[in-house]
C-alpha atoms as a PDB file:
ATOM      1  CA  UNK A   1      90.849  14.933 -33.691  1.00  0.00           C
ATOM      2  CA  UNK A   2      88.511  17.157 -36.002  1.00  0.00           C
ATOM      3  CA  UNK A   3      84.769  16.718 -35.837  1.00  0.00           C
ATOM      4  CA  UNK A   4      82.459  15.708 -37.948  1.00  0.00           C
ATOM      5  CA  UNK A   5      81.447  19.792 -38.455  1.00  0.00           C
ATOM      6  CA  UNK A   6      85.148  21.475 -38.753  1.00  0.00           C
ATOM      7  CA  UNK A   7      85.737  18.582 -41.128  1.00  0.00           C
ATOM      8  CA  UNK A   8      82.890  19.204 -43.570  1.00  0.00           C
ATOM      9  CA  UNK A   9      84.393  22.575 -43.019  1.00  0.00           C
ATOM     10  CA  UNK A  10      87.953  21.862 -44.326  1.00  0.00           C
ATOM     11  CA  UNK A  11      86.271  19.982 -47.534  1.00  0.00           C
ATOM     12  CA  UNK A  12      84.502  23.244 -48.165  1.00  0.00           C
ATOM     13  CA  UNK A  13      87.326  25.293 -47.936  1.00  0.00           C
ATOM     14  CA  UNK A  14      89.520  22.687 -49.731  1.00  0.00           C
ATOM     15  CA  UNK A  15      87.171  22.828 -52.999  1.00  0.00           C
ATOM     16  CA  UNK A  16      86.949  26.526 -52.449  1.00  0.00           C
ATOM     17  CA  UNK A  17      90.401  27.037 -52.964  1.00  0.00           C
ATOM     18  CA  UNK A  18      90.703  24.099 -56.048  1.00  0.00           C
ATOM     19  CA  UNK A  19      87.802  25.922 -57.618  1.00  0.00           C
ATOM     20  CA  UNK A  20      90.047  29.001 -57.739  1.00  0.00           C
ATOM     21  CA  UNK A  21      93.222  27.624 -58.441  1.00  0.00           C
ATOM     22  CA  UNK A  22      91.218  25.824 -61.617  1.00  0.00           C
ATOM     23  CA  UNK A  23      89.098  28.563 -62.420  1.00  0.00           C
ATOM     24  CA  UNK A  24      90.249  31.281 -65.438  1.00  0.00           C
ATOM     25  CA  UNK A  25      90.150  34.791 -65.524  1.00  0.00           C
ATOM     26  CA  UNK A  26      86.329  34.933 -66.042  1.00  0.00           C
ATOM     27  CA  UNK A  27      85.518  32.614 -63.469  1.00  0.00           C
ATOM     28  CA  UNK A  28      87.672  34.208 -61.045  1.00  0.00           C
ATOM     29  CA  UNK A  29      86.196  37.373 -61.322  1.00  0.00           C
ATOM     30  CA  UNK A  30      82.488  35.399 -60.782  1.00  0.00           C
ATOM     31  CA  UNK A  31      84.113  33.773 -57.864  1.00  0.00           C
ATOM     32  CA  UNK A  32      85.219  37.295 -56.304  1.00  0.00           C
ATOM     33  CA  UNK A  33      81.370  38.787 -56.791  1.00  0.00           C
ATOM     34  CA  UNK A  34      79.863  35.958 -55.288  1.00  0.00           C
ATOM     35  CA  UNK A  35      82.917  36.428 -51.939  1.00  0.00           C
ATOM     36  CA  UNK A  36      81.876  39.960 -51.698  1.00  0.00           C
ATOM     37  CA  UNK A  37      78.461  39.550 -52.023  1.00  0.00           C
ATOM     38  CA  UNK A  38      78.316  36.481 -48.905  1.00  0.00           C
ATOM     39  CA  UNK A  39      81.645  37.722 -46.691  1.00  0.00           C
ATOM     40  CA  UNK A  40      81.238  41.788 -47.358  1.00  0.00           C
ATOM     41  CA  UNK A  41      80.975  43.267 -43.875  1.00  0.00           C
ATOM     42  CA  UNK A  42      82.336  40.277 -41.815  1.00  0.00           C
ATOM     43  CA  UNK A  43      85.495  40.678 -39.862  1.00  0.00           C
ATOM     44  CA  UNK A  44      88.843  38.494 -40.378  1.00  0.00           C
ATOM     45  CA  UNK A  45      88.299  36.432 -37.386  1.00  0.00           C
ATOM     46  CA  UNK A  46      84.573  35.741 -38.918  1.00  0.00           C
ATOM     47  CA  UNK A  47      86.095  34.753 -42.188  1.00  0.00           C
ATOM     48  CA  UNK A  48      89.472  32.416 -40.356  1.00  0.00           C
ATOM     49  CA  UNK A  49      86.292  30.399 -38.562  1.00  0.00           C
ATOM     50  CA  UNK A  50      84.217  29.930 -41.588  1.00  0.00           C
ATOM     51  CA  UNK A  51      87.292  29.090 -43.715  1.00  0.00           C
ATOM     52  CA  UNK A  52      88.396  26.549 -40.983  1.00  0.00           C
ATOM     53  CA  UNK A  53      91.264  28.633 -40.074  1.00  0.00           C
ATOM     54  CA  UNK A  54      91.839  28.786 -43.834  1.00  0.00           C
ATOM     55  CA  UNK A  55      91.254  32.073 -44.750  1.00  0.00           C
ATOM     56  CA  UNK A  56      95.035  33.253 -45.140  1.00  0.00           C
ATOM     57  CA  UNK A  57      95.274  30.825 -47.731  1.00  0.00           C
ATOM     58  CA  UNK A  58      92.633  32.416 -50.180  1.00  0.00           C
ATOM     59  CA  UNK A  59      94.553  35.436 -49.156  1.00  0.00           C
ATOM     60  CA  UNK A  60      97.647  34.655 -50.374  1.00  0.00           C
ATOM     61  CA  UNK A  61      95.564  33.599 -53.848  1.00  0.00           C
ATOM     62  CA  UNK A  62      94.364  36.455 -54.178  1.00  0.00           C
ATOM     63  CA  UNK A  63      97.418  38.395 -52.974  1.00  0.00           C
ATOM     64  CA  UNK A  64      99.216  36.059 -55.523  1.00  0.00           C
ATOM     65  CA  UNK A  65      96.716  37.712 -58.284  1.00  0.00           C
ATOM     66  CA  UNK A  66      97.378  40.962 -57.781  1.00  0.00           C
ATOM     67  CA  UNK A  67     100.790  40.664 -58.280  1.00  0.00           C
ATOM     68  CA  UNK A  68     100.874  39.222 -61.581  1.00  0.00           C
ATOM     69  CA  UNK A  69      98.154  41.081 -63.133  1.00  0.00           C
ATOM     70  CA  UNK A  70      97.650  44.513 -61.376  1.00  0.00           C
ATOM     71  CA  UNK A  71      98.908  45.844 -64.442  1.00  0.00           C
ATOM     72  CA  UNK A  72      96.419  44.702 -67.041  1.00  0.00           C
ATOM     73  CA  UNK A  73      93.625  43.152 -64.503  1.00  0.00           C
ATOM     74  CA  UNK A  74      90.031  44.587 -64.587  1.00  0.00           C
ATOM     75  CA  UNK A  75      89.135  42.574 -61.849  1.00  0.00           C
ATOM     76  CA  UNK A  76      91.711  44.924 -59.736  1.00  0.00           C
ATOM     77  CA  UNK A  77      88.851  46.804 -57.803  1.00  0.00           C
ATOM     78  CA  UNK A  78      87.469  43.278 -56.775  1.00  0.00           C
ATOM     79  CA  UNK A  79      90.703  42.027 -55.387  1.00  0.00           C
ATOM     80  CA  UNK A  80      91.334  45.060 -53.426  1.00  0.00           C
ATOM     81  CA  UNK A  81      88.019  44.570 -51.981  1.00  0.00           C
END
């Protein structure tokens, strides 16, 4: 059973990820500034716990990303990050 905390967690992560998935190429790339900017410095075990253990699926997003628009993206430098 989840608590009340992990599952506020979960909705956060949950409309994290829908506000990618629904979000365009400009909004994506406003969506990667703002990660940066909050998670830059924090290590992957930092990021699984404040994703809710959800982390490898905005990973596989962005992973996802890259490999349909390395080729033309300018965002490129902000998915690498």
């Amino acid at each position: 059973m989840t608590s009340i905390k992990e599952q506020a967690a979960i909705s956060r992560l949950l409309s994290f990820l829908q506000e990618w998935d629904n979000a365009g190429k400009v909004a994506r790339s406003h969506i990667l500034d703002k990660f940066i900017e909050t998670n830059q410095g924090k290590t992957a075990p930092e990021l699984e716990q404040e994703f809710s253990q959800g982390a490898s699926l905005f990973l596989v997003r962005l992973t996802t990303s890259l490999r349909i628009t390395y080729m033309t993206d300018s965002c490129l430098e902000k998915l690498l990050r």
